[in-house]
Protein backbone atom coordinates (compact mmCIF):
# COMPACT_ATOMS: atom_id res chain seq x y z
CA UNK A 1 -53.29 -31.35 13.70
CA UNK A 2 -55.26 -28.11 13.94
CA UNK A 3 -51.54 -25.77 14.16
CA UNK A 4 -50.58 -27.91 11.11
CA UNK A 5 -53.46 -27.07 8.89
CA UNK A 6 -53.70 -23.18 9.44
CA UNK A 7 -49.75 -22.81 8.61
CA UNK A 8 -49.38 -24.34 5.07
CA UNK A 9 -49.45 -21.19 3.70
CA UNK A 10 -45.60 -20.27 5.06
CA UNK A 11 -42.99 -22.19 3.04
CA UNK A 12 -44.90 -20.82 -0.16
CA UNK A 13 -44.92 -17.46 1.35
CA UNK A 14 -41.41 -17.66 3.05
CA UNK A 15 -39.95 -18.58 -0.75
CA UNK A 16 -41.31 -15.88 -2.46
CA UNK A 17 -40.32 -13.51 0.34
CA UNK A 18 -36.57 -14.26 -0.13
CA UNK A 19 -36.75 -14.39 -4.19
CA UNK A 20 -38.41 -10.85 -4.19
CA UNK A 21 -36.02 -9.94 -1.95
CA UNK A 22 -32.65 -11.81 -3.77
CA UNK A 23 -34.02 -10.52 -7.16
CA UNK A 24 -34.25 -6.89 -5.38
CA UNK A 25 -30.67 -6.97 -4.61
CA UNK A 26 -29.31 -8.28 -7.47
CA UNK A 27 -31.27 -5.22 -9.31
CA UNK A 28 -29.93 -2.56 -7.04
CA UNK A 29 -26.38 -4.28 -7.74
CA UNK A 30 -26.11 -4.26 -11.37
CA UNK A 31 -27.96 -1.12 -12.01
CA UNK A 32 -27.17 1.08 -9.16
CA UNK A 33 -23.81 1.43 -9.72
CA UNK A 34 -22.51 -1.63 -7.46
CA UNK A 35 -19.57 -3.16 -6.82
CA UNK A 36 -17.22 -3.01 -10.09
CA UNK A 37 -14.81 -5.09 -11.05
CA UNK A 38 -11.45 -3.31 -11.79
CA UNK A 39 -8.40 -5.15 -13.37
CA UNK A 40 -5.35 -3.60 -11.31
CA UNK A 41 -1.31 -3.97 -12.45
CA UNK A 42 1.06 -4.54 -9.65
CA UNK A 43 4.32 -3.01 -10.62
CA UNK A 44 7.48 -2.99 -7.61
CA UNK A 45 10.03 -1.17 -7.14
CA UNK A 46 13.18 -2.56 -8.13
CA UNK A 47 14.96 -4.48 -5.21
CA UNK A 48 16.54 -7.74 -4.76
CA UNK A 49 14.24 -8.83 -2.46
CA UNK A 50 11.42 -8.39 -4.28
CA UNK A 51 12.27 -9.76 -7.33
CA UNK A 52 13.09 -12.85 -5.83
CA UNK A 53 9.51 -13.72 -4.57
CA UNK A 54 7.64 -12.08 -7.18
CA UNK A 55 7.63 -12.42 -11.07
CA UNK A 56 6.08 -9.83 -13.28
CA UNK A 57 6.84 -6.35 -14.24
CA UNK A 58 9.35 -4.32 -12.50
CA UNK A 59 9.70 -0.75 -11.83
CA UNK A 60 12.67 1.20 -13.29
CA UNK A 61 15.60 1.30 -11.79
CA UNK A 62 15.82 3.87 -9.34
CA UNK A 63 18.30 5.86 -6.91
CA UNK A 64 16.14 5.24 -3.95
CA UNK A 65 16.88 8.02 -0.49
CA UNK A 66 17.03 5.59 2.37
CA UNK A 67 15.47 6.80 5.72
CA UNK A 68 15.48 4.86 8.76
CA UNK A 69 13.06 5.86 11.69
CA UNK A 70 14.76 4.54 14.73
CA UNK A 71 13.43 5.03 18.56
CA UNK A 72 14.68 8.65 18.14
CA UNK A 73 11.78 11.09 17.89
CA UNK A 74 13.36 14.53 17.06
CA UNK A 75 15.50 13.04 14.41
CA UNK A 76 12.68 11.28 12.91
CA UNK A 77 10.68 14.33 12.52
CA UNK A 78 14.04 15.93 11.24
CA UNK A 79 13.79 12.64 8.81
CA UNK A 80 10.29 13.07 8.05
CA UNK A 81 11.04 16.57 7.63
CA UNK A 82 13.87 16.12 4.87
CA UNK A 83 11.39 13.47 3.25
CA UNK A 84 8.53 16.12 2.64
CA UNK A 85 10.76 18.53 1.26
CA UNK A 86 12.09 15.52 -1.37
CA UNK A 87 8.51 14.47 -2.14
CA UNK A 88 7.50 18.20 -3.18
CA UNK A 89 10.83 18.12 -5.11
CA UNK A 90 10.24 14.92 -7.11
CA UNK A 91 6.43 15.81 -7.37
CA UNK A 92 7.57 19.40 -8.84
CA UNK A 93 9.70 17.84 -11.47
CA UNK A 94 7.49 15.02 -12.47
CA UNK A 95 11.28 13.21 -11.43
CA UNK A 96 10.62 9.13 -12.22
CA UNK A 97 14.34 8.59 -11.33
CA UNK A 98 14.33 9.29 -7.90
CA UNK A 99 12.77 7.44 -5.24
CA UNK A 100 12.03 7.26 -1.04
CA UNK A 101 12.70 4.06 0.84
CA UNK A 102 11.19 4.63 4.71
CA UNK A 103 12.72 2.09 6.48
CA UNK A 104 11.40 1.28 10.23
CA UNK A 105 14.05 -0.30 12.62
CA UNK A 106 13.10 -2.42 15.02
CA UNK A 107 12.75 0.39 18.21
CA UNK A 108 10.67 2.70 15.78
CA UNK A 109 7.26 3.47 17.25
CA UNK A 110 4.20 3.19 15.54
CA UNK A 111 3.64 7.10 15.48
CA UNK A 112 6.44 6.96 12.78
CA UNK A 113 4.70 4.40 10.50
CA UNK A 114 1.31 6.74 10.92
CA UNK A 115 3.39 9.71 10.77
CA UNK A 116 4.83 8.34 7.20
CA UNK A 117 1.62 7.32 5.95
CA UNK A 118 0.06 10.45 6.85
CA UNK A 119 2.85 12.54 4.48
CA UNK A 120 1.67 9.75 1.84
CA UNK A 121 -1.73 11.17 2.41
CA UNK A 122 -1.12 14.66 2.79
CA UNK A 123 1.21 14.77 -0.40
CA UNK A 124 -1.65 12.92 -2.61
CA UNK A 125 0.59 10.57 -3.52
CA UNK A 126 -0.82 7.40 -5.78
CA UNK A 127 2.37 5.07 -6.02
CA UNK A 128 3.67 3.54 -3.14
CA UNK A 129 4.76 0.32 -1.39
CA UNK A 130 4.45 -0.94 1.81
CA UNK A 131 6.07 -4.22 3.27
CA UNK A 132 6.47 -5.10 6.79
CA UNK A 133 8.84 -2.95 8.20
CA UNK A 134 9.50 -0.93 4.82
CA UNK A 135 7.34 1.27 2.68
CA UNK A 136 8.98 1.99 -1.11
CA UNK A 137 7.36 5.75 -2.53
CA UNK A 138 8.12 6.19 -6.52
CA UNK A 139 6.67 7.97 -10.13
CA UNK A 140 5.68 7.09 -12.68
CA UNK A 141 5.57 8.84 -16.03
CA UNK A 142 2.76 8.91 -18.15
CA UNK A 143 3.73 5.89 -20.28
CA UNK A 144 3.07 3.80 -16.80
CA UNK A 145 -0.71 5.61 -15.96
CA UNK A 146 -3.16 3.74 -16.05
């Protein structure tokens, strides 16, 4: 009876505790320049596939370069090669006509994929695609910036 008297004092204590500290984080949320909420349009490249399983907008038609990384590794990098060159050409012209589809066969290795991604990277690109063994790179032009 003697433990129980001396500790009344903690559930009050205990409560305020965790508003104080609930109220503290919900201030350094909304005021510290927290987690925002951004509205974000998914637009696809245009592909039969695609358009089956998904609604919504579509990109423009394009005339999409097919590359296929395959177990091979010097004629991937002579793919990946060719595929740099393209991307500085399309980024040069501002071209929204043209487009790269990386494919990745089934005896690719995963250097490829990180290999692509890191030409993504490297080229600053902001519009691309990536599916499970596919990854779709396009334009836009300014009427499709958001």
């Amino acid at each position: 009876m003697y433990g129980l008297r001396q500790h009344k004092w903690l559930p009050p204590v205990t409560a305020v505790v965790v508003i104080l500290l609930l109220s503290g984080a919900g201030y350094i949320t909304l005021f510290s320049g927290g987690p925002q909420q951004r509205n974000v349009v998914l637009i696809l490249p245009d592909t039969g596939t695609i358009r089956k399983y998904y609604g919504g907008p579509q990109a423009p038609v394009r005339n999409y370069l097919h590359i296929t990384f395959d177990g091979s590794s010097r004629k991937n990098d002579i793919r990946l090669s060719f595929a740099r060159i393209y991307m500085e050409d399309m980024q040069q012209h501002q071209d929204t006509l043209r487009g790269i589809h990386f494919h990745f066969d089934k005896t690719a290795h995963y250097e490829d994929l990180v290999k692509v991604l890191d030409l993504l990277w490297c080229m600053r690109t902001q519009r691309w695609l990536a599916e499970p063994e596919d990854i779709w790179y396009f334009q836009y032009g300014d009427e499709h910036d958001f």
